[in-house]
N, C-alpha and C. Protein backbone atom coordinates (compact mmCIF):
# COMPACT_ATOMS: atom_id res chain seq x y z
N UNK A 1 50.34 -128.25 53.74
CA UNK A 1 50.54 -127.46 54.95
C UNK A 1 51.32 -126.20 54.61
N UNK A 2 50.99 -125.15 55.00
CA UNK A 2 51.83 -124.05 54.78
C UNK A 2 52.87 -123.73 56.01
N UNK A 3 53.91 -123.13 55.46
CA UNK A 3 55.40 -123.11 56.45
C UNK A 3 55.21 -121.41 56.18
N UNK A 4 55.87 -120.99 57.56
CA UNK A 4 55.76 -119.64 58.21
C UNK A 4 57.23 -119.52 57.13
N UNK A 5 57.00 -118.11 56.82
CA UNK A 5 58.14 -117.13 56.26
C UNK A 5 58.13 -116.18 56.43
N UNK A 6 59.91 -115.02 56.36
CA UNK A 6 59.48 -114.28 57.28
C UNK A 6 59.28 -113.36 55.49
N UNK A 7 58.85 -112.13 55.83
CA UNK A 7 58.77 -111.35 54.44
C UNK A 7 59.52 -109.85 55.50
N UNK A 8 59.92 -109.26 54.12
CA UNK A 8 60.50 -107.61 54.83
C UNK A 8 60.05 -107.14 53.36
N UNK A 9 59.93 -105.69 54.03
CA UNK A 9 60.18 -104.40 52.68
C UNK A 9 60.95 -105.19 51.57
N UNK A 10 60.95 -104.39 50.23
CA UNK A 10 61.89 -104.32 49.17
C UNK A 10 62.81 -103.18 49.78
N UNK A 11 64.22 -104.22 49.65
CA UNK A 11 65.14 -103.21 49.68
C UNK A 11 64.90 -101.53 48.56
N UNK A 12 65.72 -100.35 49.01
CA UNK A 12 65.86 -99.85 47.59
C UNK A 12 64.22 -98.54 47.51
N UNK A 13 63.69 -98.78 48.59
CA UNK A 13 62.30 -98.45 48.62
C UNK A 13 62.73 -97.15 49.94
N UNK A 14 63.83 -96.72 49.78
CA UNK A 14 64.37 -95.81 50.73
C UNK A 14 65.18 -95.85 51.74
N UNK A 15 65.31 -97.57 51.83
CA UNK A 15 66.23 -98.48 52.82
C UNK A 15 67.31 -99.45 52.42
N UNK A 16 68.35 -99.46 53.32
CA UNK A 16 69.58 -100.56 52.62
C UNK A 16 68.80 -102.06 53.32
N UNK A 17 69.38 -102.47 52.58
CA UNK A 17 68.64 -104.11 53.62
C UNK A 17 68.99 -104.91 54.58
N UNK A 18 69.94 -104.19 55.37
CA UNK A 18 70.07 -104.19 56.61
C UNK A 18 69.00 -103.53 57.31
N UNK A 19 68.39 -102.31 57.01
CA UNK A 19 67.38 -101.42 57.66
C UNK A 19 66.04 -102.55 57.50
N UNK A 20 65.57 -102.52 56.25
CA UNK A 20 64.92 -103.33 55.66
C UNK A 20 64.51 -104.71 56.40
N UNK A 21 65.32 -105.50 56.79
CA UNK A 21 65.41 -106.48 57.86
C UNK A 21 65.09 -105.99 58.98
N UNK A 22 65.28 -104.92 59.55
CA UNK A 22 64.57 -104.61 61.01
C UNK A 22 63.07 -104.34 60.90
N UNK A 23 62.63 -104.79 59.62
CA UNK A 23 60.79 -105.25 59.75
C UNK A 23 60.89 -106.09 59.36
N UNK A 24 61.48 -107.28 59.75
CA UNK A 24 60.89 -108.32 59.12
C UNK A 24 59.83 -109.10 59.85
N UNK A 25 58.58 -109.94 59.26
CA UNK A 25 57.57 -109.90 60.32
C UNK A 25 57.42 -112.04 59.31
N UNK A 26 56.78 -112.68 60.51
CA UNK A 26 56.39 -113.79 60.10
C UNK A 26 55.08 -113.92 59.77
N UNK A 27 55.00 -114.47 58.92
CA UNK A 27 53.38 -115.11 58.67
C UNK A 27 53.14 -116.24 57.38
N UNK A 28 52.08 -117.24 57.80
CA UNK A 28 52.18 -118.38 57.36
C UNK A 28 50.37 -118.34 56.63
N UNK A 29 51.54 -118.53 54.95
CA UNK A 29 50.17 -118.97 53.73
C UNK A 29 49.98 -117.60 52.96
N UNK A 30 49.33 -117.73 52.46
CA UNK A 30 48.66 -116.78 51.13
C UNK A 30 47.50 -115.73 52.14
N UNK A 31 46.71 -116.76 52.44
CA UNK A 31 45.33 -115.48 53.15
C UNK A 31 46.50 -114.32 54.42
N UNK A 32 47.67 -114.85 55.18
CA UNK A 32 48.26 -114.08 56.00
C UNK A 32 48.92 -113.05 54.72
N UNK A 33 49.49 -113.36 54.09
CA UNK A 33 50.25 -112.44 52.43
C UNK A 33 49.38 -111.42 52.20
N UNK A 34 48.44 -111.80 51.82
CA UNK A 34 47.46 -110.76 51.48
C UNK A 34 47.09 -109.89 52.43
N UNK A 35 46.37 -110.62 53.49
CA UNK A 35 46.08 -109.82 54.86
C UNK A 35 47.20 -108.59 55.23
N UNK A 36 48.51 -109.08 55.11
CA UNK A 36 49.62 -107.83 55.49
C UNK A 36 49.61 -107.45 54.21
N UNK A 37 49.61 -107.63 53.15
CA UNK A 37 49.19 -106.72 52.02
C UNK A 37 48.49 -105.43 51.93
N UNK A 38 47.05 -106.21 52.21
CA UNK A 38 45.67 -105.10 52.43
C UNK A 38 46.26 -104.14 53.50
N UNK A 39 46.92 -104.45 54.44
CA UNK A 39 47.15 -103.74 55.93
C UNK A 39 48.47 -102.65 55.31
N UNK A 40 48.90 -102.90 54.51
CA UNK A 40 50.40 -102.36 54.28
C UNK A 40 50.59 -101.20 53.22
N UNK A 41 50.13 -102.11 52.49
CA UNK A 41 50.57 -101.56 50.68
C UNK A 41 48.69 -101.43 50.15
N UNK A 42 48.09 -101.39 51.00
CA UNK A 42 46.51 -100.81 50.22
C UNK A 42 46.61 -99.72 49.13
N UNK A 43 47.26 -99.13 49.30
CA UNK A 43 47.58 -98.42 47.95
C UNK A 43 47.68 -98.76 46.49
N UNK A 44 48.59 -100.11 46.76
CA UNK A 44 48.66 -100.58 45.69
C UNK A 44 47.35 -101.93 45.33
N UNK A 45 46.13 -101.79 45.54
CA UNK A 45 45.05 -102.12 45.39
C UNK A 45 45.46 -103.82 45.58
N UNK A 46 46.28 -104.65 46.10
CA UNK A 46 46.72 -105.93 46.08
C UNK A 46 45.27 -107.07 46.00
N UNK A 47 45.50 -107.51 44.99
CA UNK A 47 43.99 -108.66 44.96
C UNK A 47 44.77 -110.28 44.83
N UNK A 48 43.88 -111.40 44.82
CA UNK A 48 44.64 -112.72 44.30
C UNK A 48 44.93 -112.79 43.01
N UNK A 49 44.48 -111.95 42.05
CA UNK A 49 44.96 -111.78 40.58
C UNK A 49 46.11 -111.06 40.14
N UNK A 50 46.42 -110.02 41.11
CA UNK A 50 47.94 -109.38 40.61
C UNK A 50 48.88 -109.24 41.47
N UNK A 51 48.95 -110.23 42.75
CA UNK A 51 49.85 -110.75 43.67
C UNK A 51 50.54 -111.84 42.66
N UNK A 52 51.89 -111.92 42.70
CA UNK A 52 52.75 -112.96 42.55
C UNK A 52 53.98 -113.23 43.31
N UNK A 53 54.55 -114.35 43.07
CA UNK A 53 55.59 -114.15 44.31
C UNK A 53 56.46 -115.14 43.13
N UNK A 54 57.70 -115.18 43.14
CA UNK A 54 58.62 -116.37 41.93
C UNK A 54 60.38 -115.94 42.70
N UNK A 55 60.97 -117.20 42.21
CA UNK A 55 62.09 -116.88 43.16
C UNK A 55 63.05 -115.63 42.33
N UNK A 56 63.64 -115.41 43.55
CA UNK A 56 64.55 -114.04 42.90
C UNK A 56 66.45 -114.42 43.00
N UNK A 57 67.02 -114.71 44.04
CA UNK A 57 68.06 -114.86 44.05
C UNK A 57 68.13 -115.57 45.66
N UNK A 58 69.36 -115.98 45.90
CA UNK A 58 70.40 -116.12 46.76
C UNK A 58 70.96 -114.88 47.47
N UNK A 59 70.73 -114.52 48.51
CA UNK A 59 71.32 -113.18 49.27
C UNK A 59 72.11 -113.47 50.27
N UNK A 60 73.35 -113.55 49.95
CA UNK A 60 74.42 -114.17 50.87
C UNK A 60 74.69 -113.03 52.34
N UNK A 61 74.16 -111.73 51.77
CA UNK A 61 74.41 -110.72 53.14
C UNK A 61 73.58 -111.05 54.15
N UNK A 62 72.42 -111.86 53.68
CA UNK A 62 71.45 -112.49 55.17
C UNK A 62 70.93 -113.40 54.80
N UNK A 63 71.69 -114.43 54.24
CA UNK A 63 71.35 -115.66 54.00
C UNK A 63 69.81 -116.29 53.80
N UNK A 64 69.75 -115.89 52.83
CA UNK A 64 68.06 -116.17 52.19
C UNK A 64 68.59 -116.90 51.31
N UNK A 65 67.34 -117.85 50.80
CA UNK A 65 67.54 -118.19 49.38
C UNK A 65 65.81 -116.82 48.94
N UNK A 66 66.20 -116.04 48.86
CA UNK A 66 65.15 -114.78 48.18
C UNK A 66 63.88 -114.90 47.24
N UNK A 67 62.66 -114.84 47.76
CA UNK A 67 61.64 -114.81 46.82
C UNK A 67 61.24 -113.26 46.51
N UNK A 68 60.90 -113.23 45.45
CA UNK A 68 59.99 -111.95 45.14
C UNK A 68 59.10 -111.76 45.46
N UNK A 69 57.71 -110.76 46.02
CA UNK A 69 56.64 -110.61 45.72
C UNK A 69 56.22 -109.45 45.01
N UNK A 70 55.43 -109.21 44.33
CA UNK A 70 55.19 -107.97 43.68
C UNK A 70 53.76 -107.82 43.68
N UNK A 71 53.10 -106.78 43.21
CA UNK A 71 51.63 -106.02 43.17
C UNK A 71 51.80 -105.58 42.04
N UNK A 72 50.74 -106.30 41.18
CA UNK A 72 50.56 -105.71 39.67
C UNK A 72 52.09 -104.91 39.44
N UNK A 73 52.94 -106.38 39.40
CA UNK A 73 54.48 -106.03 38.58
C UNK A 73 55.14 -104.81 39.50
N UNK A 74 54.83 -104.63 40.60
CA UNK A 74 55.90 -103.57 41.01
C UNK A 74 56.58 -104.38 41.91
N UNK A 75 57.74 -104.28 42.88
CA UNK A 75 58.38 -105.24 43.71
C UNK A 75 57.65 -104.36 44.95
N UNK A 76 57.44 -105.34 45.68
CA UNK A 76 56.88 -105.14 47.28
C UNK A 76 57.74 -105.11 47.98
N UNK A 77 57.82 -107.05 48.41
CA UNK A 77 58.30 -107.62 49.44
C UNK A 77 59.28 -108.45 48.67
N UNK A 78 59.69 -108.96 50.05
CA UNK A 78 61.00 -109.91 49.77
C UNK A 78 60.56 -110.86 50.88
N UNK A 79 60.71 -112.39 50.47
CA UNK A 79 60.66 -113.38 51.44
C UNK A 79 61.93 -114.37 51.59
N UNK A 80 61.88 -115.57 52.84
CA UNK A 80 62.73 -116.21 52.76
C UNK A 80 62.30 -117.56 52.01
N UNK A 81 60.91 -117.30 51.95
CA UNK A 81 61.03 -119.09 51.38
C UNK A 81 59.32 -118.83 50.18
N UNK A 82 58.69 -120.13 49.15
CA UNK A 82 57.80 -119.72 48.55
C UNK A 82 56.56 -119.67 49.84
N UNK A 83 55.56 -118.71 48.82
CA UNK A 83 53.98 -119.12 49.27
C UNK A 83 53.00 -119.38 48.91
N UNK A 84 52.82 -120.44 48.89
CA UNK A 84 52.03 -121.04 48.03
C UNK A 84 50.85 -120.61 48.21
N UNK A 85 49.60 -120.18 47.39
CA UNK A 85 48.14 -120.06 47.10
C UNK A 85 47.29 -120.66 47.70
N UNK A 86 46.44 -120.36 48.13
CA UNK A 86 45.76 -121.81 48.72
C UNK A 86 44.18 -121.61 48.50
């Protein structure tokens, strides 16, 4: 079963992450990931081959335990929890 997470911007991308957090948007699974992918960051050509997501840290300023996502190795997004592939 996939569990809703919320994802925001990468801090650092012109925003502190307080700002950053005022998009944060929910969506649940891999096909929703991508979908706001394609919708977002089309630029960065996002496919199921150079999407990854792996944990990043602990962010005690808004209490995440922090995942990464990136597009062919650049940092995207930031989530609160994993997403698994499906």
């Amino acid at each position: 079963m996939n569990e809703t997470v919320l994802i925001r911007p990468a801090a650092g991308m012109g925003i502190t992450v307080y700002e950053a957090m005022e998009h944060c948007v929910e969506i649940t699974g891999w096909p929703a990931l991508m979908s706001y992918l394609k919708v977002h960051y089309d630029f960065l050509n996002p496919t199921d081959e150079n999407v990854e997501i792996r944990h990043y840290t602990y962010d005690d300023r808004i209490d995440w335990d922090t995942f990464l996502v990136t597009v062919d190795g650049k940092a995207t997004l930031f989530t609160n929890g994993d997403i698994k592939r499906s």
